[in-house]
PDB file of N, CA and C in Angstrom:
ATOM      1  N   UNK A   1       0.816  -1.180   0.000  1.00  0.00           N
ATOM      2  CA  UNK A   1       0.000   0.000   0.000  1.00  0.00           C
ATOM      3  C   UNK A   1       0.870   1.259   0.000  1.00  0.00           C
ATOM      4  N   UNK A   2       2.093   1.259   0.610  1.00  0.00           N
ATOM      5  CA  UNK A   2       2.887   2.544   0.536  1.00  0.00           C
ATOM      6  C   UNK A   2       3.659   2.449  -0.799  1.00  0.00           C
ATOM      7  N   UNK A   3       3.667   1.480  -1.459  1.00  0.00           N
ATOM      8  CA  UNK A   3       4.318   1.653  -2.574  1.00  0.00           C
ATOM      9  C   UNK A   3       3.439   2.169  -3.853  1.00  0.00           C
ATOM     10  N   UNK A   4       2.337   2.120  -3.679  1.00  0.00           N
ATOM     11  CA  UNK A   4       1.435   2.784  -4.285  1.00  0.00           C
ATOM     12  C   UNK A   4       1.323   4.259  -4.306  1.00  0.00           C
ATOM     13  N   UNK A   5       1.612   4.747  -2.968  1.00  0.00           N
ATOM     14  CA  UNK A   5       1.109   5.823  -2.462  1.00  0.00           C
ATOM     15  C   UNK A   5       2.320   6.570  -2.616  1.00  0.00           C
ATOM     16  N   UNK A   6       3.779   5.686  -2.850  1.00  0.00           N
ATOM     17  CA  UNK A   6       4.894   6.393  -3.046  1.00  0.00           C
ATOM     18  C   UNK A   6       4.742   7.147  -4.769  1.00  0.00           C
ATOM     19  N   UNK A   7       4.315   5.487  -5.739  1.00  0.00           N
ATOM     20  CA  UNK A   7       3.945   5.920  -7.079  1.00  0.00           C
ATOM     21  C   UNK A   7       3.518   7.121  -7.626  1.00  0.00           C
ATOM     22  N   UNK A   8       2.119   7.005  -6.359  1.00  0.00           N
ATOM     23  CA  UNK A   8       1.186   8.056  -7.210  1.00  0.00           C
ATOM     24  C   UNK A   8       2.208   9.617  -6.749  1.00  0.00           C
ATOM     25  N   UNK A   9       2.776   9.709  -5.624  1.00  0.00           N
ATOM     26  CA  UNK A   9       3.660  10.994  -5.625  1.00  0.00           C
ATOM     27  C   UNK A   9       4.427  11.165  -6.663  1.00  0.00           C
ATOM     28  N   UNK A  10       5.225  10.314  -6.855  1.00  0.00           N
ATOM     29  CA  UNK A  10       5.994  10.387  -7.996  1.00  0.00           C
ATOM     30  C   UNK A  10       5.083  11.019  -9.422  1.00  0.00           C
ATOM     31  N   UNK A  11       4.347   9.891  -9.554  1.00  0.00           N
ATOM     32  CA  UNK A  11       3.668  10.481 -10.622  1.00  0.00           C
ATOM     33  C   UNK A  11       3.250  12.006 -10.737  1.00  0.00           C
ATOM     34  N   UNK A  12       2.553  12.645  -9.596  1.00  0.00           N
ATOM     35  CA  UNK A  12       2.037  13.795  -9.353  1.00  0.00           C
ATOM     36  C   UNK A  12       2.814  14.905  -9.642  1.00  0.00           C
ATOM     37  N   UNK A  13       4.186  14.690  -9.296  1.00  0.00           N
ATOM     38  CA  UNK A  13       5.194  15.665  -9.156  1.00  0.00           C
ATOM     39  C   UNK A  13       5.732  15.398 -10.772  1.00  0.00           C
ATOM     40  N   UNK A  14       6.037  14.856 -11.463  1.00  0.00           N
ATOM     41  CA  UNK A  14       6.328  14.441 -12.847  1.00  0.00           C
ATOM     42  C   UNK A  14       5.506  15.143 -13.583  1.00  0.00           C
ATOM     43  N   UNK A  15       4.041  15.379 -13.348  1.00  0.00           N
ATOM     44  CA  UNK A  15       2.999  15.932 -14.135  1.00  0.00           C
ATOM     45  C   UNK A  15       3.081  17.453 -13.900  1.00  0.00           C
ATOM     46  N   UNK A  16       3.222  17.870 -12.402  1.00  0.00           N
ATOM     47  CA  UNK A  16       3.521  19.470 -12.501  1.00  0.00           C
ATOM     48  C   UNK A  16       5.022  19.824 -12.742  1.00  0.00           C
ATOM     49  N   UNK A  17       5.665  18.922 -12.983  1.00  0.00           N
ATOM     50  CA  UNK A  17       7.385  19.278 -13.833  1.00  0.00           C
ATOM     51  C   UNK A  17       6.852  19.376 -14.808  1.00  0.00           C
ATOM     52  N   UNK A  18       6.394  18.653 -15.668  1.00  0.00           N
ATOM     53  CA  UNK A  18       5.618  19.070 -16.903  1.00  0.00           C
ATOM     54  C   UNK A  18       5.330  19.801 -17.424  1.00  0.00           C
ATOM     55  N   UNK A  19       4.234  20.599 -16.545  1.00  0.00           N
ATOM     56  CA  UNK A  19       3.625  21.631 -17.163  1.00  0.00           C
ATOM     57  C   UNK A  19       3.812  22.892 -16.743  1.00  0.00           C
ATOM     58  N   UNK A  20       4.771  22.649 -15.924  1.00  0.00           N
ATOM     59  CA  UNK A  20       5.120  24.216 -15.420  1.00  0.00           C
ATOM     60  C   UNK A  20       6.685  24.046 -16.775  1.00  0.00           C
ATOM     61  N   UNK A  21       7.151  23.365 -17.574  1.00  0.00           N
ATOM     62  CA  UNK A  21       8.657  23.783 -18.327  1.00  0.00           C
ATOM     63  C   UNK A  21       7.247  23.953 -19.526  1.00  0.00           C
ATOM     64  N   UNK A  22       6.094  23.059 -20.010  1.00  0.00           N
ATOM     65  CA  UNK A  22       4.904  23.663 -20.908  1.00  0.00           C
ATOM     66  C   UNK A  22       4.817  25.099 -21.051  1.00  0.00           C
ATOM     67  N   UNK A  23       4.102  25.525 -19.988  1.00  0.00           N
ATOM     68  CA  UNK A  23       4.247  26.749 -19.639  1.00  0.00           C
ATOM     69  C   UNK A  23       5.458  27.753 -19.957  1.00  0.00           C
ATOM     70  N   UNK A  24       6.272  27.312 -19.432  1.00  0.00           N
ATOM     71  CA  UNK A  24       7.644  28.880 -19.326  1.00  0.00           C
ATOM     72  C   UNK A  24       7.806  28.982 -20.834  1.00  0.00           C
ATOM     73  N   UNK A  25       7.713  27.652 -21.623  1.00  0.00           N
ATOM     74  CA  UNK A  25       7.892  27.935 -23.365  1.00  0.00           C
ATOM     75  C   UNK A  25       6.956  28.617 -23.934  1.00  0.00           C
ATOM     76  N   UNK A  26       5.632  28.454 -23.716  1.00  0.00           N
ATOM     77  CA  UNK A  26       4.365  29.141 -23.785  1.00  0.00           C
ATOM     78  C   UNK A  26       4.842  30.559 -24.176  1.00  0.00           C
ATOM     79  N   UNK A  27       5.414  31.120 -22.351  1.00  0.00           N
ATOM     80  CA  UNK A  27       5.730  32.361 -22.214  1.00  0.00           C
ATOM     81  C   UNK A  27       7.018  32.979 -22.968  1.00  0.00           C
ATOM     82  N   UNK A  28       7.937  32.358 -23.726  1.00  0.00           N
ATOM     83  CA  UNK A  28       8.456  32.533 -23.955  1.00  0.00           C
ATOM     84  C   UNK A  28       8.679  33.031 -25.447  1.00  0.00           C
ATOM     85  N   UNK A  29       7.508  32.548 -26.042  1.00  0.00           N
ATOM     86  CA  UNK A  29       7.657  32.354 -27.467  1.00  0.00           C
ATOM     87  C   UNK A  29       6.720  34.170 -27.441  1.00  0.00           C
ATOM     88  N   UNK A  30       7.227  35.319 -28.558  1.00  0.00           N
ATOM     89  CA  UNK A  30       6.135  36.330 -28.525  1.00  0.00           C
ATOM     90  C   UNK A  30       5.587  36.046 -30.204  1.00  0.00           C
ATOM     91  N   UNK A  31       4.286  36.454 -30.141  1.00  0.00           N
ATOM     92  CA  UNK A  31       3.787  36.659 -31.895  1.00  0.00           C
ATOM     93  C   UNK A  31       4.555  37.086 -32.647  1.00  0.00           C
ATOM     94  N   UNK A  32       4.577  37.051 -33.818  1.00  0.00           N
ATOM     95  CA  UNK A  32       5.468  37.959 -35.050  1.00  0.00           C
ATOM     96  C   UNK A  32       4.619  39.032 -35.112  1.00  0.00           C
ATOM     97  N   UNK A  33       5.130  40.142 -35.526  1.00  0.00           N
ATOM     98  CA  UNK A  33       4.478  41.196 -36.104  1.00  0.00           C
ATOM     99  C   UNK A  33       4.394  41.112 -37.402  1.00  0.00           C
ATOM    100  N   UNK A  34       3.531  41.911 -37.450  1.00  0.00           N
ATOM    101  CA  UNK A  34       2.879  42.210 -39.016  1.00  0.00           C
ATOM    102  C   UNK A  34       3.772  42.547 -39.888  1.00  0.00           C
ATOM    103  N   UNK A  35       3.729  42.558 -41.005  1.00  0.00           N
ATOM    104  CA  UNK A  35       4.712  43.564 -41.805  1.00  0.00           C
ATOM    105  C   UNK A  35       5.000  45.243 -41.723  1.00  0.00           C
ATOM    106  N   UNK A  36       6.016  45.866 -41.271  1.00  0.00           N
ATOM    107  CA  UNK A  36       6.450  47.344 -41.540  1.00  0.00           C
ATOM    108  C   UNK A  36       5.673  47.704 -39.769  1.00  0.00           C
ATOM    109  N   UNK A  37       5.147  46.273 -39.361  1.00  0.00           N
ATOM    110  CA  UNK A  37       4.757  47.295 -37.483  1.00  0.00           C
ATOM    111  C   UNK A  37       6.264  47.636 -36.646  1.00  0.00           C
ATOM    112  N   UNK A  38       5.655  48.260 -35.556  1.00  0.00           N
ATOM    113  CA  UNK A  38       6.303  48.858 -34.726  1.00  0.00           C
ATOM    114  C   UNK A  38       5.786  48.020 -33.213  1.00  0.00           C
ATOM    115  N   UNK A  39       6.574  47.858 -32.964  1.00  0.00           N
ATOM    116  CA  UNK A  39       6.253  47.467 -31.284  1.00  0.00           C
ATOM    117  C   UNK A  39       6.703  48.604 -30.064  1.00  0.00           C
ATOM    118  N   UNK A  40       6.126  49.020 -29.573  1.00  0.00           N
ATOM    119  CA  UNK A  40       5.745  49.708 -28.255  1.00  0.00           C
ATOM    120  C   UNK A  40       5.592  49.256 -27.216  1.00  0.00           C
ATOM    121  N   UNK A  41       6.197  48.684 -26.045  1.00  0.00           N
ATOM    122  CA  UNK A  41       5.279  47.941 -24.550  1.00  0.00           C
ATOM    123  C   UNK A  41       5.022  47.105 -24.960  1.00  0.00           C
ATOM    124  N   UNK A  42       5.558  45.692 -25.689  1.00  0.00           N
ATOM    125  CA  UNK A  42       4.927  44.739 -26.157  1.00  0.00           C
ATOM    126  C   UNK A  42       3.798  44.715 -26.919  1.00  0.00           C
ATOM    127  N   UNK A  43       3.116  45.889 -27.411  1.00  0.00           N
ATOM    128  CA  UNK A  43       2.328  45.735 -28.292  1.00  0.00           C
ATOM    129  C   UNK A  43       2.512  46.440 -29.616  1.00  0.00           C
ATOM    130  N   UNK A  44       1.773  45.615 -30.369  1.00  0.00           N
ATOM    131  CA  UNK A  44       2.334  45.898 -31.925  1.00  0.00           C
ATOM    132  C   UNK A  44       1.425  47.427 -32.117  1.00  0.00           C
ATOM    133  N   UNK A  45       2.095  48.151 -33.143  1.00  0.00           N
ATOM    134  CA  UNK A  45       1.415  49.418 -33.571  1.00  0.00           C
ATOM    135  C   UNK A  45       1.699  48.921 -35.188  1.00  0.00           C
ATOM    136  N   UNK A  46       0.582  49.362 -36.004  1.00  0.00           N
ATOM    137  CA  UNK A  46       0.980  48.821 -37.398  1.00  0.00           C
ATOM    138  C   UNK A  46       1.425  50.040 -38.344  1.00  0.00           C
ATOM    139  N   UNK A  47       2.365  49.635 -39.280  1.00  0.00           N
ATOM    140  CA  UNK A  47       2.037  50.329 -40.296  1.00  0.00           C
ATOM    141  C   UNK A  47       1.838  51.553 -40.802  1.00  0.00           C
ATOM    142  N   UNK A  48       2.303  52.896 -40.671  1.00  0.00           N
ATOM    143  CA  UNK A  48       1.264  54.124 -40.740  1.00  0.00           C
ATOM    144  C   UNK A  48       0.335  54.855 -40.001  1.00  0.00           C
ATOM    145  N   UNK A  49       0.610  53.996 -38.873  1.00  0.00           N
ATOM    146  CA  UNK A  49      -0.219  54.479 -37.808  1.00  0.00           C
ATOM    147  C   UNK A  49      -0.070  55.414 -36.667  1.00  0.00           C
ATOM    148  N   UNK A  50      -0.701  56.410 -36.338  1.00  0.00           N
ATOM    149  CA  UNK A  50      -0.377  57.446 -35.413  1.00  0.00           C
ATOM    150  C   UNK A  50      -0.266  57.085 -33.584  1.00  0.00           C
ATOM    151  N   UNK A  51       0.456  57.321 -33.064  1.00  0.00           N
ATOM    152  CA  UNK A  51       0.115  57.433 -31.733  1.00  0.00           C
ATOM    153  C   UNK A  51       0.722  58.355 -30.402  1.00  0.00           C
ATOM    154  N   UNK A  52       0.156  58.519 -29.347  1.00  0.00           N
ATOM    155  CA  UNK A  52       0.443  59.184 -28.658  1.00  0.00           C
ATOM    156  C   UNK A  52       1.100  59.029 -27.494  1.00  0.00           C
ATOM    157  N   UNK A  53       1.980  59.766 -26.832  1.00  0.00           N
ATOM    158  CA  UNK A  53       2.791  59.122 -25.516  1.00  0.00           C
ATOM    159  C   UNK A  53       3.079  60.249 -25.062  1.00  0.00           C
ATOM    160  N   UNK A  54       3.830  60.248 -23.761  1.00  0.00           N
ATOM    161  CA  UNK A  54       4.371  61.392 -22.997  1.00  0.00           C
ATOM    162  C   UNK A  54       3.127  62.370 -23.018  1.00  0.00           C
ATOM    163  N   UNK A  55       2.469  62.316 -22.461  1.00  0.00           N
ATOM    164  CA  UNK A  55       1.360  63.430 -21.768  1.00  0.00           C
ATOM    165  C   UNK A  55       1.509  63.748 -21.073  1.00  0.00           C
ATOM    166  N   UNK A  56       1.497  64.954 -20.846  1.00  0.00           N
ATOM    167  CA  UNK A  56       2.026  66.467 -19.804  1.00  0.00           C
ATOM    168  C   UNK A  56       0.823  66.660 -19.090  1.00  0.00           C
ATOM    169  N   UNK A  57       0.372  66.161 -17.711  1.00  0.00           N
ATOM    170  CA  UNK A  57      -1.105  66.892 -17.177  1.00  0.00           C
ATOM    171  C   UNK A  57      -1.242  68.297 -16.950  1.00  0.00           C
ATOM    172  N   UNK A  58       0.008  68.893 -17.140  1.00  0.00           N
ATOM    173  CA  UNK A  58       0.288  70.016 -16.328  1.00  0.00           C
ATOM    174  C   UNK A  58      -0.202  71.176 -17.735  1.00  0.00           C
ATOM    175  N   UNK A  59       0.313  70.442 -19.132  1.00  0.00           N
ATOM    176  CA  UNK A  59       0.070  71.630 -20.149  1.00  0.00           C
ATOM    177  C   UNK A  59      -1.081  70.992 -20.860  1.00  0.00           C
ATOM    178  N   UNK A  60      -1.306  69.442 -20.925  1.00  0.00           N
ATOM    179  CA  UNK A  60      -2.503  68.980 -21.405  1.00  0.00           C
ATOM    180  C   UNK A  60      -1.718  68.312 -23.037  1.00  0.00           C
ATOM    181  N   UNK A  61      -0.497  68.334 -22.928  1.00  0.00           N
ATOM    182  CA  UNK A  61      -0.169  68.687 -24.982  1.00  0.00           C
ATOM    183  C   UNK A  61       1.157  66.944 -24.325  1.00  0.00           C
ATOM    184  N   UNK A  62       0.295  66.178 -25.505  1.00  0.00           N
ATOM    185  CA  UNK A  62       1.399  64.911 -25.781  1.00  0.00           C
ATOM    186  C   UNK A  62       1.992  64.923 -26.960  1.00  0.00           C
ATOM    187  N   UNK A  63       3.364  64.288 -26.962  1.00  0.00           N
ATOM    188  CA  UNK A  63       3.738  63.863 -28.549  1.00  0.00           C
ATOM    189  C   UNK A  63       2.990  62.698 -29.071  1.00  0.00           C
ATOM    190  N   UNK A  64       3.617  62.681 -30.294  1.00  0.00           N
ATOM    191  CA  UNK A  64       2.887  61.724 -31.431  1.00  0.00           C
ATOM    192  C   UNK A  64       3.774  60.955 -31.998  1.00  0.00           C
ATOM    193  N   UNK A  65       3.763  59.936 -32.005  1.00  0.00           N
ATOM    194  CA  UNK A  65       4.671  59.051 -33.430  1.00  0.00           C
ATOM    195  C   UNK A  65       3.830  58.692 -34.757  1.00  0.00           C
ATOM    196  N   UNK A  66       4.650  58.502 -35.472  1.00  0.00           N
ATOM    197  CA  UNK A  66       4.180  57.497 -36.783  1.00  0.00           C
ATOM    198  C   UNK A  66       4.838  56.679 -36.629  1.00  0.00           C
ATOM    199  N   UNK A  67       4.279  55.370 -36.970  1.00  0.00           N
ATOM    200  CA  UNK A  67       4.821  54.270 -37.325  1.00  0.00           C
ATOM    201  C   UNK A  67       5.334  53.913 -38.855  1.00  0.00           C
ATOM    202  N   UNK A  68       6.690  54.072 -39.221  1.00  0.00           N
ATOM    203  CA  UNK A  68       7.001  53.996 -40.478  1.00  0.00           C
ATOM    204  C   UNK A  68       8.059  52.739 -41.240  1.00  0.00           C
ATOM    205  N   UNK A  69       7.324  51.885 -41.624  1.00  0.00           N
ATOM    206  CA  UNK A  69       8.091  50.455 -41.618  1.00  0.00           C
ATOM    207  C   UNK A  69       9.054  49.772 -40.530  1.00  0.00           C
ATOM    208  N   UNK A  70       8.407  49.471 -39.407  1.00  0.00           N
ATOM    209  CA  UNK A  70       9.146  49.276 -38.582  1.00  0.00           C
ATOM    210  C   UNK A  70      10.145  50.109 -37.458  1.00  0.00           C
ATOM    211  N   UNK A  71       9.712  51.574 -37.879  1.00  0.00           N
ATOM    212  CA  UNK A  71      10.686  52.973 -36.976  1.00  0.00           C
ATOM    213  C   UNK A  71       9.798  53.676 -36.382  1.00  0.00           C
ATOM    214  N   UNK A  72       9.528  54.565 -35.354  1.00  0.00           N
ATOM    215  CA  UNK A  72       8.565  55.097 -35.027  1.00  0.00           C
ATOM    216  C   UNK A  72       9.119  56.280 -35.550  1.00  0.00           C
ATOM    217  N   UNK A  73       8.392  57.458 -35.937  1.00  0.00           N
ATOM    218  CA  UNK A  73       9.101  59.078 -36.363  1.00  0.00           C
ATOM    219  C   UNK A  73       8.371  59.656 -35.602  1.00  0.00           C
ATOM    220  N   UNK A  74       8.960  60.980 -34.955  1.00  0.00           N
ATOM    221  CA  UNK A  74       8.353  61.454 -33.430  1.00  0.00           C
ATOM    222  C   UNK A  74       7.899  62.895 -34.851  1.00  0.00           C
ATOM    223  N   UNK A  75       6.161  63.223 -34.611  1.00  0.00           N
ATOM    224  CA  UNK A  75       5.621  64.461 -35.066  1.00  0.00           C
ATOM    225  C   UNK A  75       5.068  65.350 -34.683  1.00  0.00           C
ATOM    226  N   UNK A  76       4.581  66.405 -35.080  1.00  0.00           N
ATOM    227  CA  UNK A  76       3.988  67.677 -34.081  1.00  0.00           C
ATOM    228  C   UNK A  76       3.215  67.116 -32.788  1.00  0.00           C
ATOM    229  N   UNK A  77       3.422  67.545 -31.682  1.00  0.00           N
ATOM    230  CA  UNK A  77       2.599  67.232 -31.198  1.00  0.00           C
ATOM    231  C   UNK A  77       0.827  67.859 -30.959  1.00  0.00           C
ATOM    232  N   UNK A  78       0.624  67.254 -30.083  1.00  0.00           N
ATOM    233  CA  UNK A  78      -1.203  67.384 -29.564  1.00  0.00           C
ATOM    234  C   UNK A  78      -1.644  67.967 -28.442  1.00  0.00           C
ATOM    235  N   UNK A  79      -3.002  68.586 -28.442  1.00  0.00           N
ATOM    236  CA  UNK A  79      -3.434  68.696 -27.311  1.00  0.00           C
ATOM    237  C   UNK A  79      -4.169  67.505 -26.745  1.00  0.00           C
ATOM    238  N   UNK A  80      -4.392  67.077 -25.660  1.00  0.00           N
ATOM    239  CA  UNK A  80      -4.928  65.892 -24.608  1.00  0.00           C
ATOM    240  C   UNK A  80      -6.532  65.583 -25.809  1.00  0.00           C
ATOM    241  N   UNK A  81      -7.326  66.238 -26.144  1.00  0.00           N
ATOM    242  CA  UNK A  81      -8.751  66.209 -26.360  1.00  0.00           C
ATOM    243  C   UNK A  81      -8.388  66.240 -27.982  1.00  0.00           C
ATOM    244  N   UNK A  82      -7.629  66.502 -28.849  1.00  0.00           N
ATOM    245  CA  UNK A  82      -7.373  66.101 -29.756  1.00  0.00           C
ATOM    246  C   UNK A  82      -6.449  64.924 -30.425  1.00  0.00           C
ATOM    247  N   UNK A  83      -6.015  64.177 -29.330  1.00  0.00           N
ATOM    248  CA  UNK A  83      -4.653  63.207 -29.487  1.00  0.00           C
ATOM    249  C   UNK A  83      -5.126  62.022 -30.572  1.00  0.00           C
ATOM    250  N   UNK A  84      -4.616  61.313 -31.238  1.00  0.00           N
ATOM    251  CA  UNK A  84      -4.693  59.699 -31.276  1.00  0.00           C
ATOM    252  C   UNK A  84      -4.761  59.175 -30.651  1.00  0.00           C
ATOM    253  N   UNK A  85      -5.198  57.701 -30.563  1.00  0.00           N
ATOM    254  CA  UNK A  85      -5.089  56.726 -29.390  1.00  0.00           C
ATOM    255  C   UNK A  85      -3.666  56.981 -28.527  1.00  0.00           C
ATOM    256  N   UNK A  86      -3.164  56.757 -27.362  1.00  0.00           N
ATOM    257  CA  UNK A  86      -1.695  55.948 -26.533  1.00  0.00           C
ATOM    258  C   UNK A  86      -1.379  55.047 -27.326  1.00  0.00           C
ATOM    259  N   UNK A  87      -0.107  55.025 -27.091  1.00  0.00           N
ATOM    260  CA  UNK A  87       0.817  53.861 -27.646  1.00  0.00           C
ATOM    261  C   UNK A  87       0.501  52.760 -27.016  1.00  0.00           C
ATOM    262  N   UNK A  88       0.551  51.484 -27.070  1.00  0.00           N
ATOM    263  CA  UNK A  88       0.519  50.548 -26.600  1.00  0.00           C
ATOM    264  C   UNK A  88      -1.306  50.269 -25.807  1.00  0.00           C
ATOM    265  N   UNK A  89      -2.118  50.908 -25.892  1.00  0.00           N
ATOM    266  CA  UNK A  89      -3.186  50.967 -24.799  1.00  0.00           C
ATOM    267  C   UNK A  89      -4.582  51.479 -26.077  1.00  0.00           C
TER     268      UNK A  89
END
């Protein structure tokens, strides 16, 4: 009976070795991006696309990027109530 009971430990612990090294590869692997995106904070920005960062509460006015094949280019900036989306959000 204890050799059973030794088994099934064994076994138990074998199954969460398992899936916890499952796991860390999981986490390890990130998506590809699209063609010509930009990544920001782990998230992709695509293509031509505008966005906003560094917001000032104090003057209300953020910058802007474009996303331009893969480069971000920093452009005029904005006021808070006229911006593009945040980068990454």
């Amino acid at each position: 009976m204890r050799i059973i009971s030794v088994l099934q430990v064994a076994v138990l612990a074998a199954a969460v070795a398992a899936a916890s090294f499952s796991s860390a590869d999981a986490k390890g692997k990130a998506a590809p991006l699209p063609p010509g995106a930009c990544a920001f904070a782990k998230t992709a920005v695509l293509n031509g696309a505008f966005c906003s960062l560094n917001c000032d509460p104090k003057t209300q006015w953020c910058q802007q990027q474009l996303c331009a094949n893969g480069t971000f280019v920093t452009v005029l900036p904005c006021y808070t109530g006229f911006c593009t989306p945040k980068c990454g959000g």
